[in-house]
Structures are given as structure tokens and as C-alpha cells.
C-alpha atoms as a PDB file:
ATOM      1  CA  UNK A   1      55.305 111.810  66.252  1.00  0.00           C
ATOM      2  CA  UNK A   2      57.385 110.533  63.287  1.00  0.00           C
ATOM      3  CA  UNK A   3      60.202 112.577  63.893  1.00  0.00           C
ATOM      4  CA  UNK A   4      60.125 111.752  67.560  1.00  0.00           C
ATOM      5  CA  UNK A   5      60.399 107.875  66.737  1.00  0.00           C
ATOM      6  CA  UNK A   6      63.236 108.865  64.624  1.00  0.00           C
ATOM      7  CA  UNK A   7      65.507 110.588  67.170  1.00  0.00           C
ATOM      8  CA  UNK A   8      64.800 108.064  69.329  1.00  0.00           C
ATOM      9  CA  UNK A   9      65.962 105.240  66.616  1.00  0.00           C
ATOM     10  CA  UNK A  10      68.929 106.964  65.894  1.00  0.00           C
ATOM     11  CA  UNK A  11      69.500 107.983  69.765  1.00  0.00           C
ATOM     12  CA  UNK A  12      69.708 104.091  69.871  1.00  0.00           C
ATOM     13  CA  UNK A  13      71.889 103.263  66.776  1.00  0.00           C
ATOM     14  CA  UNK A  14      74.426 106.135  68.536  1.00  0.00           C
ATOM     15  CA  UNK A  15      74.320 104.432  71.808  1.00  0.00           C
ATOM     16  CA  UNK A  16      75.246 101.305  69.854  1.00  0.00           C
ATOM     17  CA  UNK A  17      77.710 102.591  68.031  1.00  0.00           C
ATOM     18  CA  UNK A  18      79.241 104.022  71.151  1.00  0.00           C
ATOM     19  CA  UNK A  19      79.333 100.600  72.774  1.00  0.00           C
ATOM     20  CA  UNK A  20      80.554  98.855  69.322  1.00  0.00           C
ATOM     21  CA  UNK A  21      83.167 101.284  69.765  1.00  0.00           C
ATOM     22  CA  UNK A  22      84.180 101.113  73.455  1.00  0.00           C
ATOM     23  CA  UNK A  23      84.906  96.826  73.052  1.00  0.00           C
ATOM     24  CA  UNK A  24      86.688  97.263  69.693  1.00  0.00           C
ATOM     25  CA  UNK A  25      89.137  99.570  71.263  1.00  0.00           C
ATOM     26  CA  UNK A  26      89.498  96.850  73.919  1.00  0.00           C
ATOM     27  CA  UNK A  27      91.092  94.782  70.976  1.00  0.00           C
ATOM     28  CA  UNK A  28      94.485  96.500  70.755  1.00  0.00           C
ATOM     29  CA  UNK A  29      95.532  95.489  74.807  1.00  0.00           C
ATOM     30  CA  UNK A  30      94.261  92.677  74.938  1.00  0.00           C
ATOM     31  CA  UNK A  31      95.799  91.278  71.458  1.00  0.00           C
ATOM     32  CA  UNK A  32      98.933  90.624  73.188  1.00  0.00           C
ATOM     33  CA  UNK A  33      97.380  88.153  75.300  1.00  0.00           C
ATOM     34  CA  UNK A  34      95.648  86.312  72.561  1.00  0.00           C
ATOM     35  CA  UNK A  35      97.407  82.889  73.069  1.00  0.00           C
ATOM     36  CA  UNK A  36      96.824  82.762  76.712  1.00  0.00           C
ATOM     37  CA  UNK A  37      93.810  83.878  76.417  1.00  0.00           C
ATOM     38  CA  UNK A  38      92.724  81.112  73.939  1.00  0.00           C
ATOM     39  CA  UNK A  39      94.311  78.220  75.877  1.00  0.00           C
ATOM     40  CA  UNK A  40      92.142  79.361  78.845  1.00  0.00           C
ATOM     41  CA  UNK A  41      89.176  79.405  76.022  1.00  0.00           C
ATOM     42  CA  UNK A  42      88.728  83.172  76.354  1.00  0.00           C
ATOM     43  CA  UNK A  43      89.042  85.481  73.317  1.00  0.00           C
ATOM     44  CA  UNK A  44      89.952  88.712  72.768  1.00  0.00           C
ATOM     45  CA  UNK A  45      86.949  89.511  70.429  1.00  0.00           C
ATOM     46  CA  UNK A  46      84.492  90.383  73.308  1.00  0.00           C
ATOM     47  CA  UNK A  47      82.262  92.923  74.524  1.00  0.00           C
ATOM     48  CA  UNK A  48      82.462  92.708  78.136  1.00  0.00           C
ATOM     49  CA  UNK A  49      85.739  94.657  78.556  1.00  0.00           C
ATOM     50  CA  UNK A  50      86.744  97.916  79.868  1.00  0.00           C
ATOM     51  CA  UNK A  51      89.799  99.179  78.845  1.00  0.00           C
ATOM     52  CA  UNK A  52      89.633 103.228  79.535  1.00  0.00           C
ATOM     53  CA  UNK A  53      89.222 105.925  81.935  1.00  0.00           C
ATOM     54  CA  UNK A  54      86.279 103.616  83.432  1.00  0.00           C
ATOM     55  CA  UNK A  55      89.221 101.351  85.149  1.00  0.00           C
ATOM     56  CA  UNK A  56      89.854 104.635  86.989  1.00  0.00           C
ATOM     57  CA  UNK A  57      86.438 102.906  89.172  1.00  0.00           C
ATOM     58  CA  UNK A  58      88.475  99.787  90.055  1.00  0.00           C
ATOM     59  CA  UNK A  59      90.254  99.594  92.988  1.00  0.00           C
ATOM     60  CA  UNK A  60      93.283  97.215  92.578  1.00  0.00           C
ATOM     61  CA  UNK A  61      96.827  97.457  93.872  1.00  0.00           C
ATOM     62  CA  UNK A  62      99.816  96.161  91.633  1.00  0.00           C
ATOM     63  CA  UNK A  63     103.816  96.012  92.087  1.00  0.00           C
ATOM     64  CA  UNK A  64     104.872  99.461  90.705  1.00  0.00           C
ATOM     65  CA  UNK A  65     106.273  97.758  87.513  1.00  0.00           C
ATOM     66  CA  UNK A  66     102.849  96.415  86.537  1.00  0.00           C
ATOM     67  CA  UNK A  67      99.824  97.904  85.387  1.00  0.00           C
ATOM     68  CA  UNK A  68      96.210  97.207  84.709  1.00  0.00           C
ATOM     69  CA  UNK A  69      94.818  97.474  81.432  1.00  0.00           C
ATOM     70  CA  UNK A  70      91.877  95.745  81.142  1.00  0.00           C
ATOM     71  CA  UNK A  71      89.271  93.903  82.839  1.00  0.00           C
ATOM     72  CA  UNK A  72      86.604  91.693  81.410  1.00  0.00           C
ATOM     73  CA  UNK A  73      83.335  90.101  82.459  1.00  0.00           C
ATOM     74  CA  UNK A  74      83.207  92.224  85.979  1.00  0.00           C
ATOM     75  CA  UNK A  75      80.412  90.098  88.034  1.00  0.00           C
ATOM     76  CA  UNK A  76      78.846  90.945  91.690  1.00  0.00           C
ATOM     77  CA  UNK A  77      78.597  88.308  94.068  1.00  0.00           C
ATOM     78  CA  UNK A  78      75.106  88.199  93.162  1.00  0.00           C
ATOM     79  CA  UNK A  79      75.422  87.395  89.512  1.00  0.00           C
ATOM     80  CA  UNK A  80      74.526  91.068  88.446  1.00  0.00           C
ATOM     81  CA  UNK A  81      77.074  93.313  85.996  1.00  0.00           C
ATOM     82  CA  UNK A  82      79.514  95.715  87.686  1.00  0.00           C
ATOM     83  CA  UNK A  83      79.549  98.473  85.464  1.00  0.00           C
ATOM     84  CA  UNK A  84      82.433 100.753  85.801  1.00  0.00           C
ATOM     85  CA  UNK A  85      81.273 103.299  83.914  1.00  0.00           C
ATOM     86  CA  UNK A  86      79.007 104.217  86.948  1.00  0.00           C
ATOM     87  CA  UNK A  87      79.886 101.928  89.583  1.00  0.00           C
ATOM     88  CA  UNK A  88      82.945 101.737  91.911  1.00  0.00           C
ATOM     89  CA  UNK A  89      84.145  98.345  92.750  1.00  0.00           C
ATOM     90  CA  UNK A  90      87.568  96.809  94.684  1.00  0.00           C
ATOM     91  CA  UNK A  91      89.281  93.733  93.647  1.00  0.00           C
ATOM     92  CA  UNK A  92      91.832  95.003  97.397  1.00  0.00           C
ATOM     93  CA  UNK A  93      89.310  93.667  99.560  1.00  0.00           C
ATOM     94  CA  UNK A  94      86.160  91.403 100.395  1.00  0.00           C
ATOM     95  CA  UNK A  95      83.367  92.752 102.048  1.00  0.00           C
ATOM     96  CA  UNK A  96      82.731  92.448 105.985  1.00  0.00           C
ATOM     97  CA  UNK A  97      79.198  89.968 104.849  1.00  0.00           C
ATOM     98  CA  UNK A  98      78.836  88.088 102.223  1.00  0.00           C
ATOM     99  CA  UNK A  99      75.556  89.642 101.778  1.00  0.00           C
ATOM    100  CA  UNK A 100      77.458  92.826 100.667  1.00  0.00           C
ATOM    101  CA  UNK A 101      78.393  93.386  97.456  1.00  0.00           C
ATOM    102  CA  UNK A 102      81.771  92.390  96.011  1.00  0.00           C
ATOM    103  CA  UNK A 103      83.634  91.650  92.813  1.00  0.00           C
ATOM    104  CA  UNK A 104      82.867  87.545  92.538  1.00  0.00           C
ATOM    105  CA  UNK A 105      84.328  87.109  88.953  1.00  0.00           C
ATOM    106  CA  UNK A 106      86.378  88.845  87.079  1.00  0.00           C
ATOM    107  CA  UNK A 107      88.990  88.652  84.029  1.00  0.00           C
ATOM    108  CA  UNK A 108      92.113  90.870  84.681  1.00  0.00           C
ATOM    109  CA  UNK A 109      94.771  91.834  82.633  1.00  0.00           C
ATOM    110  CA  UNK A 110      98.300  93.192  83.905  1.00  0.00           C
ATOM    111  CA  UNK A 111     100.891  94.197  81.600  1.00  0.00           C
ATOM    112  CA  UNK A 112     104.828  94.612  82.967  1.00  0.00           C
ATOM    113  CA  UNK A 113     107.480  92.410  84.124  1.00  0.00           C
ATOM    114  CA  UNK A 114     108.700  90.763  86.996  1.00  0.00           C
ATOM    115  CA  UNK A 115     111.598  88.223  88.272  1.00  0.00           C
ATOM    116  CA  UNK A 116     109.529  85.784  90.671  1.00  0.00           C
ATOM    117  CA  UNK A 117     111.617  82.999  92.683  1.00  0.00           C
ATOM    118  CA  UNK A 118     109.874  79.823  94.846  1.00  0.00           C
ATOM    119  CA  UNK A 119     109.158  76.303  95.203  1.00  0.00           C
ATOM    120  CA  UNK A 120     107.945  74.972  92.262  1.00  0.00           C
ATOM    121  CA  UNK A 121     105.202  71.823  91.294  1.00  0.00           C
ATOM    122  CA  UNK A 122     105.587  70.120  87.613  1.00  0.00           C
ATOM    123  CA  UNK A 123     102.724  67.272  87.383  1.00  0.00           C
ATOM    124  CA  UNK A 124     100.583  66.033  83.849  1.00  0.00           C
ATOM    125  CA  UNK A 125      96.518  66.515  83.654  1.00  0.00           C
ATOM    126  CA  UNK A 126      95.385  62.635  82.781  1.00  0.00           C
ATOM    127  CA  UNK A 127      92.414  64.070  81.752  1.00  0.00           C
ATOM    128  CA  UNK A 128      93.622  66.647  79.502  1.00  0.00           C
ATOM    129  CA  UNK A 129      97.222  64.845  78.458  1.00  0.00           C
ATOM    130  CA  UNK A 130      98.697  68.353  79.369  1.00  0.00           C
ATOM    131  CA  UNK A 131     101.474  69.062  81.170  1.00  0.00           C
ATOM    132  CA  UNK A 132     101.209  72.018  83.805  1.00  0.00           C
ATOM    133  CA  UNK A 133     103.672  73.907  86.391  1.00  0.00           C
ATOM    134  CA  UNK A 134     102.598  75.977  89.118  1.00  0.00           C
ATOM    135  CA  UNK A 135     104.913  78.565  91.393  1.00  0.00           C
ATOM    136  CA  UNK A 136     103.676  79.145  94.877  1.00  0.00           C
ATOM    137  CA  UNK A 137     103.685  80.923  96.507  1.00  0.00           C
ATOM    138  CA  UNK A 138     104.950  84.140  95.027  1.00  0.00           C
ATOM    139  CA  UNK A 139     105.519  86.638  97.621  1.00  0.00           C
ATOM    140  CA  UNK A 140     107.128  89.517  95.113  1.00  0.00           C
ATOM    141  CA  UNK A 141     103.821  90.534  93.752  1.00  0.00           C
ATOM    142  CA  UNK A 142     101.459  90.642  96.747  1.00  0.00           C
ATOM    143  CA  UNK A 143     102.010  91.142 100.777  1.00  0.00           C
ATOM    144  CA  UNK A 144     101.626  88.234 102.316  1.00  0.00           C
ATOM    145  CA  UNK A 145      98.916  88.865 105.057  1.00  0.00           C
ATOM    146  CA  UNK A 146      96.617  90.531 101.976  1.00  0.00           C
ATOM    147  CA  UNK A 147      93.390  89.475 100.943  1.00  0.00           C
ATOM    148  CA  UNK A 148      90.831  90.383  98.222  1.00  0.00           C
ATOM    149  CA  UNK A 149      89.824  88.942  95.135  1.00  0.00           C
ATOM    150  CA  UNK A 150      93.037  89.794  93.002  1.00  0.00           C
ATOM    151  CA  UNK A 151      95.620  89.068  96.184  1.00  0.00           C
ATOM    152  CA  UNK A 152      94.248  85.822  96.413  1.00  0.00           C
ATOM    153  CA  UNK A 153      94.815  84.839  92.414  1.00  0.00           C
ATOM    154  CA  UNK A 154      97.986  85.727  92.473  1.00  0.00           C
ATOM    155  CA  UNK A 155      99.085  83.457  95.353  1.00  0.00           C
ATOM    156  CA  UNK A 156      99.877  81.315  92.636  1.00  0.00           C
ATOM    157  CA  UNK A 157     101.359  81.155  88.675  1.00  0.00           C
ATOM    158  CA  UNK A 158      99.457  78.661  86.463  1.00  0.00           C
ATOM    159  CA  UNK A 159     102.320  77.553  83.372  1.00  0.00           C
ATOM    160  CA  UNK A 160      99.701  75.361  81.040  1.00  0.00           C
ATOM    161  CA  UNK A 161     101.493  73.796  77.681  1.00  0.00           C
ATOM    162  CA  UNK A 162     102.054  70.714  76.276  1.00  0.00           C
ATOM    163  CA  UNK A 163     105.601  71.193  76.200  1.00  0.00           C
ATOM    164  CA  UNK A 164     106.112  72.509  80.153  1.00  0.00           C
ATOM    165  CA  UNK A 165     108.392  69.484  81.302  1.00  0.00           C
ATOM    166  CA  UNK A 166     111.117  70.943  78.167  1.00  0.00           C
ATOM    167  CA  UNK A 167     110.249  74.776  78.739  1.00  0.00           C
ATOM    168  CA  UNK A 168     111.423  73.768  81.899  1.00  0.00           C
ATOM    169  CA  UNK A 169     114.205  71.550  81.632  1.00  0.00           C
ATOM    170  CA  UNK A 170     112.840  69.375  83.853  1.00  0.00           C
ATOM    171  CA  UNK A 171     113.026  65.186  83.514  1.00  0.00           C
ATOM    172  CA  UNK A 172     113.461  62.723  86.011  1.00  0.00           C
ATOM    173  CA  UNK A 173     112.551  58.988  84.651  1.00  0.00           C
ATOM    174  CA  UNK A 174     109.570  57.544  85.500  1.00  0.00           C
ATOM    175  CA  UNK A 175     108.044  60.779  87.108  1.00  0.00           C
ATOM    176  CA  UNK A 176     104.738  62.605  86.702  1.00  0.00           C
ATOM    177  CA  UNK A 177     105.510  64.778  89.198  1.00  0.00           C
ATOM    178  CA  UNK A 178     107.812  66.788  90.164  1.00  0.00           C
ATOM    179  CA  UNK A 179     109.497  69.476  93.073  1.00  0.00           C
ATOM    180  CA  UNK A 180     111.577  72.002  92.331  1.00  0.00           C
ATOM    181  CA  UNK A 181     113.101  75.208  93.117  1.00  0.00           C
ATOM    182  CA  UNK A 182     112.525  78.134  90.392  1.00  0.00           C
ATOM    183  CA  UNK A 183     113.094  81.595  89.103  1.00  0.00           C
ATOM    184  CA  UNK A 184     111.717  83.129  86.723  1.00  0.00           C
ATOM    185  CA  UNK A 185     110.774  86.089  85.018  1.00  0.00           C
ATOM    186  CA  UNK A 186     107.384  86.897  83.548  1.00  0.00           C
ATOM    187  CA  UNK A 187     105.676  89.463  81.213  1.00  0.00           C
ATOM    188  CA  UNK A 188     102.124  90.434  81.480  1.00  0.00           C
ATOM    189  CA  UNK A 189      99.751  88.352  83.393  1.00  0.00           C
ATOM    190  CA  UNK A 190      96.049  87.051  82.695  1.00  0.00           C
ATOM    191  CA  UNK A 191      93.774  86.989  85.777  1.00  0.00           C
ATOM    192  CA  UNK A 192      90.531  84.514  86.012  1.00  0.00           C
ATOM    193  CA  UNK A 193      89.119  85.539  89.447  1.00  0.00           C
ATOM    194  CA  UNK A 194      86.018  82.898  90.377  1.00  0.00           C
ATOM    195  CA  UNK A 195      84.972  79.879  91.869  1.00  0.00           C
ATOM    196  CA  UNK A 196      85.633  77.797  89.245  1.00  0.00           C
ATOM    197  CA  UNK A 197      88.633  75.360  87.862  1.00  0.00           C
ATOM    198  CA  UNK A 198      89.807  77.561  85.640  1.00  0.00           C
ATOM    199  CA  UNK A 199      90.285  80.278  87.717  1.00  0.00           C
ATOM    200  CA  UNK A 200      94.274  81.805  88.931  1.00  0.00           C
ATOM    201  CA  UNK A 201      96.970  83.861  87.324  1.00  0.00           C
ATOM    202  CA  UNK A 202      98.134  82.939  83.835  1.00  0.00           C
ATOM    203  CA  UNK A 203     101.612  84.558  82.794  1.00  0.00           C
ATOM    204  CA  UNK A 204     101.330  86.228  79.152  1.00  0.00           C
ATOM    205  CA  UNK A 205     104.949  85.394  78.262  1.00  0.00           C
ATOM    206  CA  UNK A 206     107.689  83.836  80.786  1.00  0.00           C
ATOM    207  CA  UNK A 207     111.650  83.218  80.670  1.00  0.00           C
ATOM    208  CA  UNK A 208     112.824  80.668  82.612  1.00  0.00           C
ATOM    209  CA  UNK A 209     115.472  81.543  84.725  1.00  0.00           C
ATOM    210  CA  UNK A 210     117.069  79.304  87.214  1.00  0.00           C
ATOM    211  CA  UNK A 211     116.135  75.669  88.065  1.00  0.00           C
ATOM    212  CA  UNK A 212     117.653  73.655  90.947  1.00  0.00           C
ATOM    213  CA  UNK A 213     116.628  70.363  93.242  1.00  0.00           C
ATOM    214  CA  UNK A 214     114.577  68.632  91.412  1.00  0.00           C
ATOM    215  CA  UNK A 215     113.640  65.414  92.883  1.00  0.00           C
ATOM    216  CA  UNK A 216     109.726  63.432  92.333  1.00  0.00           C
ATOM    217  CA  UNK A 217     106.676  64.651  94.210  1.00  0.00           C
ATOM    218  CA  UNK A 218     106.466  63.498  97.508  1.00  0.00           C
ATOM    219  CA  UNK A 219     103.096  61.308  96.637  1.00  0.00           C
ATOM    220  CA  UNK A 220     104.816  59.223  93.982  1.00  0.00           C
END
């Protein structure tokens, strides 16, 4: 009986171990998306990542020149835990009823590079005193007549900073707000896919490009 409770401990302390394992070695691709990761108060000391053959399970379609390498905090629409170590799951497409299940939240992370080009909104969070850009739409990386969970996310590029109006070169006196036209090119990108504020596409690292026709937001 003793030895039986034994293997069973140590069956457990393996199992673990295994799982210790499996999140640490999620450390090394996400650490170069610490910074974004912290000003959208994630972390990359987690264990709710998948980062190996597992991601085989998810179903996601990228721009040849990107590529998935993690994904964190995998929810069903009913609140339960996708896991992809048994489970298939599709961040392509919604389900035909809501009743059926479907990835609801997510954390996705996409490593490459891209040149992205389209109207662009500059404006300042009151709330937060931070400045903030956004580029949308942005056709490059998704067709426009797709939907799914990850399509939908990336309708959009979220630039958070307290320094966006001079990463951007914008200024126009006496504006909060402000239109242009943009390109630019971006490297890696951090997905929050959910029904909450905080959720859109994050770029890792960005260049700015071009800028051109700047002029106040139409609301000012």
C-alpha cells in the first residue's frame, strides 16, 4: 500500500514537473514581447501558454511572413480552458450558434514583419494621460470579407506610449486629436482577443515610415 502511495506521489511531482517545464520554455518567445506585454499588464512569467507542437491544434491563418508562436490564456465561450494538448480549436472562424463552442479569449503572439499603409487616428486618454494611435483599417494582413476571432483583432493596430504624438511626428497646436495618413512597418504583434477594453492587436516593435495630411479630428 505504501509503495503504491509513493508512485502515485511521485507520478504527481512528474506531472508537475512536466507542466513547470512546458510554461518555462514558453519564456524564451515570449521575452521579446516583454514591454508590450507589460504596458498591456500581461507578463511573460505565466503558466497559461502553449508554445510547442500543441499550437499544431490551433487553427489560425497569418500573412506568409508571420508566424504564430504562442498563445496564452485560450478560453471557450463558456468560460472553460481550451486545452490544446487534446483539444482542437479555430481562431479562422465563429461558430454557426453561439451555443457552440468557440475560442472567446485568447492572448496571441505573431512574430515577423510587415509594411502596413492607412488612415490613421492620434487622440490622448484623459483618463490615463496617455497618448495613443490607432491604424485602421489594415487590409495587408487579413481579407477583408474574413471573420473569426483573430481576423477581427487585427482590423485594427493599437500604438499605446506616452511619447506617440513624437514617435510620430505628429503636432498641430491646440489639438488632441488628430487624422492622418500612415505607413508603417511593424515587427511581431501581441493579440488580446475578448470582450473587454483592452482587447486588439498590439505591435511588438514598429518603424514609422511615411506620414502625410495631417489636419485635427473632425469632432474638435
Amino acid at each position: 500500500m505504501n509503495i503504491i502511495k509513493l508512485t502515485v506521489f511521485f507520478a504527481a511531482i512528474l506531472t508537475f514537473s512536466l507542466q513547470l517545464a512546458e510554461a518555462a520554455s514558453c519564456v524564451q518567445p515570449l521575452a521579446p514581447f516583454a514591454e508590450v506585454m507589460q504596458q498591456r499588464g500581461s507578463s511573460p512569467q505565466r503558466d497559461d501558454c502553449v508554445c510547442d507542437e500543441s499550437l499544431r491544434n490551433l487553427d489560425v491563418t497569418l500573412p506568409k511572413q508571420m508566424r504564430l508562436v504562442a498563445a496564452c490564456g485560450l478560453r471557450w465561450n463558456d468560460g472553460s480552458k481550451v486545452d490544446l494538448s487534446t483539444q482542437k480549436a479555430s481562431l479562422d472562424k465563429y461558430t454557426h450558434k453561439f451555443t457552440d463552442p468557440f475560442v472567446w479569449q485568447a492572448e496571441i503572439f505573431i512574430t515577423g514583419t510587415a509594411k502596413l499603409s492607412g488612415p490613421f487616428t492620434l487622440d490622448v486618454n484623459d483618463v490615463l494621460d496617455t497618448e495613443y494611435a490607432i491604424l485602421a483599417p489594415v487590409p495587408p494582413l487579413i481579407d477583408k470579407g474574413f471573420r473569426g476571432p483573430l481576423a477581427d483583432s487585427l482590423r485594427g493596430l493599437y500604438f499605446i506610449d506616452k511619447h506617440t504624438f513624437e514617435r510620430f511626428h505628429a503636432s498641430i497646436p491646440n489639438s488632441r486629436c488628430i487624422n492622418a495618413n500612415a505607413t508603417i512597418e511593424i515587427g511581431g504583434i501581441h493579440v488580446m482577443i475578448s470582450e473587454g477594453d483592452g482587447a486588439g492587436a498590439y505591435p511588438n516593435k514598429y518603424k514609422v515610415l511615411s506620414m502625410d495630411g495631417f489636419k485635427p479630428c473632425a469632432e474638435q
